[in-house]
C-alpha atoms as a PDB file:
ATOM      1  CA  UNK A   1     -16.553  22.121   4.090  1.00  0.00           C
ATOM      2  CA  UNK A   2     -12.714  21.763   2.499  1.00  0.00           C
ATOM      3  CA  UNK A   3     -10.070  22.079   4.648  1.00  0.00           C
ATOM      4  CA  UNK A   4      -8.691  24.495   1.861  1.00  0.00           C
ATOM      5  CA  UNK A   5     -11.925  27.145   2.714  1.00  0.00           C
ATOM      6  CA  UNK A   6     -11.512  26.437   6.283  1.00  0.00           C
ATOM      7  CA  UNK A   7      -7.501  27.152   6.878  1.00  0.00           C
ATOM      8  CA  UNK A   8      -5.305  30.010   7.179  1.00  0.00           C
ATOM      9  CA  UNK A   9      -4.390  30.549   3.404  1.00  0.00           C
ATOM     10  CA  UNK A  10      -1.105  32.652   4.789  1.00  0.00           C
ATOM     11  CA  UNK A  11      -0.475  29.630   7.437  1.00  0.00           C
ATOM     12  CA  UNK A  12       3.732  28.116   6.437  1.00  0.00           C
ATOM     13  CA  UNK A  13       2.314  24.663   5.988  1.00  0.00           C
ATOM     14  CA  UNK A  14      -0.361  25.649   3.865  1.00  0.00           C
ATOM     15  CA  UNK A  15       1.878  27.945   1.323  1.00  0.00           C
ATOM     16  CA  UNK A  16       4.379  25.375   1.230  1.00  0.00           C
ATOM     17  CA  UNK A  17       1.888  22.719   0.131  1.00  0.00           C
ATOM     18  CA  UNK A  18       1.141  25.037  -2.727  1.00  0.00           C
ATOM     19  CA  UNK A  19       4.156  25.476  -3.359  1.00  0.00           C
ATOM     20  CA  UNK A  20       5.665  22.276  -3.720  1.00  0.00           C
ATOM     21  CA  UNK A  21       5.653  20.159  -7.170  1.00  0.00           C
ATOM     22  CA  UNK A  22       3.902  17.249  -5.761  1.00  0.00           C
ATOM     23  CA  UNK A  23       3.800  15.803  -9.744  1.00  0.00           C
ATOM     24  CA  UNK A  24       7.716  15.401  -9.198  1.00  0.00           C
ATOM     25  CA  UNK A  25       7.706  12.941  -6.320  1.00  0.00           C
ATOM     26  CA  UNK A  26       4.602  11.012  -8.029  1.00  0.00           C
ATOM     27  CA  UNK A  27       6.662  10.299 -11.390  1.00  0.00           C
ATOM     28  CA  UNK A  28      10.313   9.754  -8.930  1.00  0.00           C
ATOM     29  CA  UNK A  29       8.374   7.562  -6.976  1.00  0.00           C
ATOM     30  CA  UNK A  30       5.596   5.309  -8.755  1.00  0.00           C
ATOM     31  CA  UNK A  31       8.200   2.447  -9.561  1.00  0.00           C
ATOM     32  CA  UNK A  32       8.219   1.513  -6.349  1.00  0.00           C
ATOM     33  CA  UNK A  33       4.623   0.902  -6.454  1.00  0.00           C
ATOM     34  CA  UNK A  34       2.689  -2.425  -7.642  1.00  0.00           C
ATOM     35  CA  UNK A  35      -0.854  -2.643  -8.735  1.00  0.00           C
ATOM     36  CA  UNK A  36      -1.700  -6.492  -7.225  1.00  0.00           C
ATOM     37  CA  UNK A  37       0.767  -7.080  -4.274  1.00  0.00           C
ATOM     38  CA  UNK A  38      -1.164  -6.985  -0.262  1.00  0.00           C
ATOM     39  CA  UNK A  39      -3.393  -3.732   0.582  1.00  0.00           C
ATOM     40  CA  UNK A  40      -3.948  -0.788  -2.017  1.00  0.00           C
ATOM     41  CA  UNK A  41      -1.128   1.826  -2.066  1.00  0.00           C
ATOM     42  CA  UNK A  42      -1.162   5.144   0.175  1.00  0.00           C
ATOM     43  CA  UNK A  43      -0.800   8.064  -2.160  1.00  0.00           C
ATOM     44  CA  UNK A  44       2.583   9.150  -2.608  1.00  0.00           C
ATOM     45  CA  UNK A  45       1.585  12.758  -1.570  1.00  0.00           C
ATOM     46  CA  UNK A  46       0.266  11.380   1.863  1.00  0.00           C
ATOM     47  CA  UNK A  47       3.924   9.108   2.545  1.00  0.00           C
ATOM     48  CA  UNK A  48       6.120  11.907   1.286  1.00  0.00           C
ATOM     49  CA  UNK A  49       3.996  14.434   2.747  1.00  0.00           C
ATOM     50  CA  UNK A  50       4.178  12.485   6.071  1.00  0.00           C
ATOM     51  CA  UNK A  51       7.926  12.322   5.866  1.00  0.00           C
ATOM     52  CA  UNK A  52       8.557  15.740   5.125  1.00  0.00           C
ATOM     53  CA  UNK A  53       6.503  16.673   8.086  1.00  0.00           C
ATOM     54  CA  UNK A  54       8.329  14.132  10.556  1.00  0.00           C
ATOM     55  CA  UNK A  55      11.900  15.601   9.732  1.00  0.00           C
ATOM     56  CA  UNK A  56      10.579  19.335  10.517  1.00  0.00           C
ATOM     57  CA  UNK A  57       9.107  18.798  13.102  1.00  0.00           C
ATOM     58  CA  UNK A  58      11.770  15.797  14.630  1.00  0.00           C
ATOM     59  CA  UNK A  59       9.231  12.903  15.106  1.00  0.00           C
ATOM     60  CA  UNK A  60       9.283   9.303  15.265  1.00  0.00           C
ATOM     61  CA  UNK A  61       7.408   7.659  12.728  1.00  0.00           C
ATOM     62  CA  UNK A  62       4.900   6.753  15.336  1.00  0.00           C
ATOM     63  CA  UNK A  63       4.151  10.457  16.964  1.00  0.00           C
ATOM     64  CA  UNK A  64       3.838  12.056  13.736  1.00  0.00           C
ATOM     65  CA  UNK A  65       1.007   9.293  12.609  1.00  0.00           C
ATOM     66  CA  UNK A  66      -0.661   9.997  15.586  1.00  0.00           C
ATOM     67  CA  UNK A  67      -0.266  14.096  15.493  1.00  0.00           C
ATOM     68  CA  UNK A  68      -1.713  13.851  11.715  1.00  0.00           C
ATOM     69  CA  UNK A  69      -4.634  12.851  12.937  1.00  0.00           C
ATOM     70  CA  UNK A  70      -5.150  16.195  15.009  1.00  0.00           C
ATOM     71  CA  UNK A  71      -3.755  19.154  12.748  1.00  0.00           C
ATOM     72  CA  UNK A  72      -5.434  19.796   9.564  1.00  0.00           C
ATOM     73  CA  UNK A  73      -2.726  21.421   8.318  1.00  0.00           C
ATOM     74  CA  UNK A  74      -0.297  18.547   8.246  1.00  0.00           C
ATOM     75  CA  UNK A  75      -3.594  16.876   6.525  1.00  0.00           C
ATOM     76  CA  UNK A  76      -3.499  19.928   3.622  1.00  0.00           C
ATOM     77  CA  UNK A  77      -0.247  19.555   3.463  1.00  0.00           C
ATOM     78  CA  UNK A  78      -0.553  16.147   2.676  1.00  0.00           C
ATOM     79  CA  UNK A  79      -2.996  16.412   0.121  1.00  0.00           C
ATOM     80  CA  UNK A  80      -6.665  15.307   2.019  1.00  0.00           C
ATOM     81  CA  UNK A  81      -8.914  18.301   1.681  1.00  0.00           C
ATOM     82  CA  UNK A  82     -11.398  17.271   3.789  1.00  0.00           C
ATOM     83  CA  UNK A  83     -10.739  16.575   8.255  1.00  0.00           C
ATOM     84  CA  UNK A  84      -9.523  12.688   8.901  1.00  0.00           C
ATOM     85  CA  UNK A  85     -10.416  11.019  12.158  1.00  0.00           C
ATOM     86  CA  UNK A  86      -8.737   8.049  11.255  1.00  0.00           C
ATOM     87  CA  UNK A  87      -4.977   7.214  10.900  1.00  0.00           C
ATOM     88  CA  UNK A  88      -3.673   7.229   7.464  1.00  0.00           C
ATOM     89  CA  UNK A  89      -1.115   4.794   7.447  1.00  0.00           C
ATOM     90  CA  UNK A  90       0.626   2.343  10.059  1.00  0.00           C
ATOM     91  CA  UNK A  91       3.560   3.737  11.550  1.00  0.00           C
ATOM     92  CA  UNK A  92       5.775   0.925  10.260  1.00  0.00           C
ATOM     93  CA  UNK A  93       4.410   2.039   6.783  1.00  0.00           C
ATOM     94  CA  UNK A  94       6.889   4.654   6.807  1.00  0.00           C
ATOM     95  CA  UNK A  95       9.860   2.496   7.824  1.00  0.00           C
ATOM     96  CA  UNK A  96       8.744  -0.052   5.067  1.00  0.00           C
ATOM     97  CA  UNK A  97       8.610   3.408   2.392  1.00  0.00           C
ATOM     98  CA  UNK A  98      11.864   4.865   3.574  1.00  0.00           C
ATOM     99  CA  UNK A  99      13.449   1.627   2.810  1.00  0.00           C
ATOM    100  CA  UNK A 100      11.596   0.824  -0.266  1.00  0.00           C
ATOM    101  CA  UNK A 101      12.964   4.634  -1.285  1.00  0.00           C
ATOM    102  CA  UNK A 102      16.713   4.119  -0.294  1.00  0.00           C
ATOM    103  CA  UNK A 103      18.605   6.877   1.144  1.00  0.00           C
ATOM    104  CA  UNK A 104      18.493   8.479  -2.604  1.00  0.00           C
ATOM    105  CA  UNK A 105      15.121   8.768  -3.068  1.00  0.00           C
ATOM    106  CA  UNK A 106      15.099   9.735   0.803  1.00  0.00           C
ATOM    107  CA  UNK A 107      16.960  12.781  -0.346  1.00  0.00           C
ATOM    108  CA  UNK A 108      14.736  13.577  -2.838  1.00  0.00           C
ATOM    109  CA  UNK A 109      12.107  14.588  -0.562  1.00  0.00           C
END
C-alpha cells in the first residue's frame, strides 16, 4: 500500500507536504544538477525535503539520514510514497548540496 492511504491525512508533516510548491525548488534548483558527472542525482524533493526536515527538527546531517529511515512521514514529506528501508542519501550528500546551493539558495528552502 502508499504511504499516502496509510498516513494521517490531518498529520503537520503530511499537510505541509501538500502544501508546499515542490515545482519551485525543482526549476530554482536543476542548474546545479549534471546529467553524466559520478552517481545519478537524488531528487531535489528528497535533498530539500531532507533539509527542511533537519532545520525543524535541529539535526545533524547524519541523525536526520538515519531518522528518515524510520518515520514515514518525513518519507511523504519527501516525496517517496511507498516505506524505505534503506538510506536515501549519504550524510555528506547534504553537506556537498548545501554547498553546491550557497547560502542563497539555502534560503530558498
Amino acid at each position: 500500500m502508499r504511504l499516502s492511504e496509510q498516513l494521517n491525512p490531518k498529520h503537520p508533516l503530511f499537510l505541509l507536504a501538500q502544501a508546499i510548491d515542490w515545482s519551485y525548488f525543482e526549476r530554482e534548483f536543476v542548474r546545479f544538477y549534471r546529467a553524466k558527472l559520478g552517481h545519478p542525482p537524488k531528487p531535489i524533493r528528497l535533498m530539500a525535503g531532507l533539509l527542511m526536515v533537519q532545520h525543524m527538527e535541529g539535526l545533524s546531517h547524519e541523525r536526520v539520514v538515519e531518522l528518515w529511515v524510520e518515520n514515514p512521514y518525513w518519507q511523504h514529506f519527501c516525496g517517496f510514497d511507498h516505506l524505505q528501508w534503506e538510506l536515501p542519501i549519504h550524510p555528506s550528500s547534504l553537506t556537498r548540496w548545501r554547498k553546491r546551493l550557497g547560502p542563497g539558495g539555502v534560503e530558498k528552502i
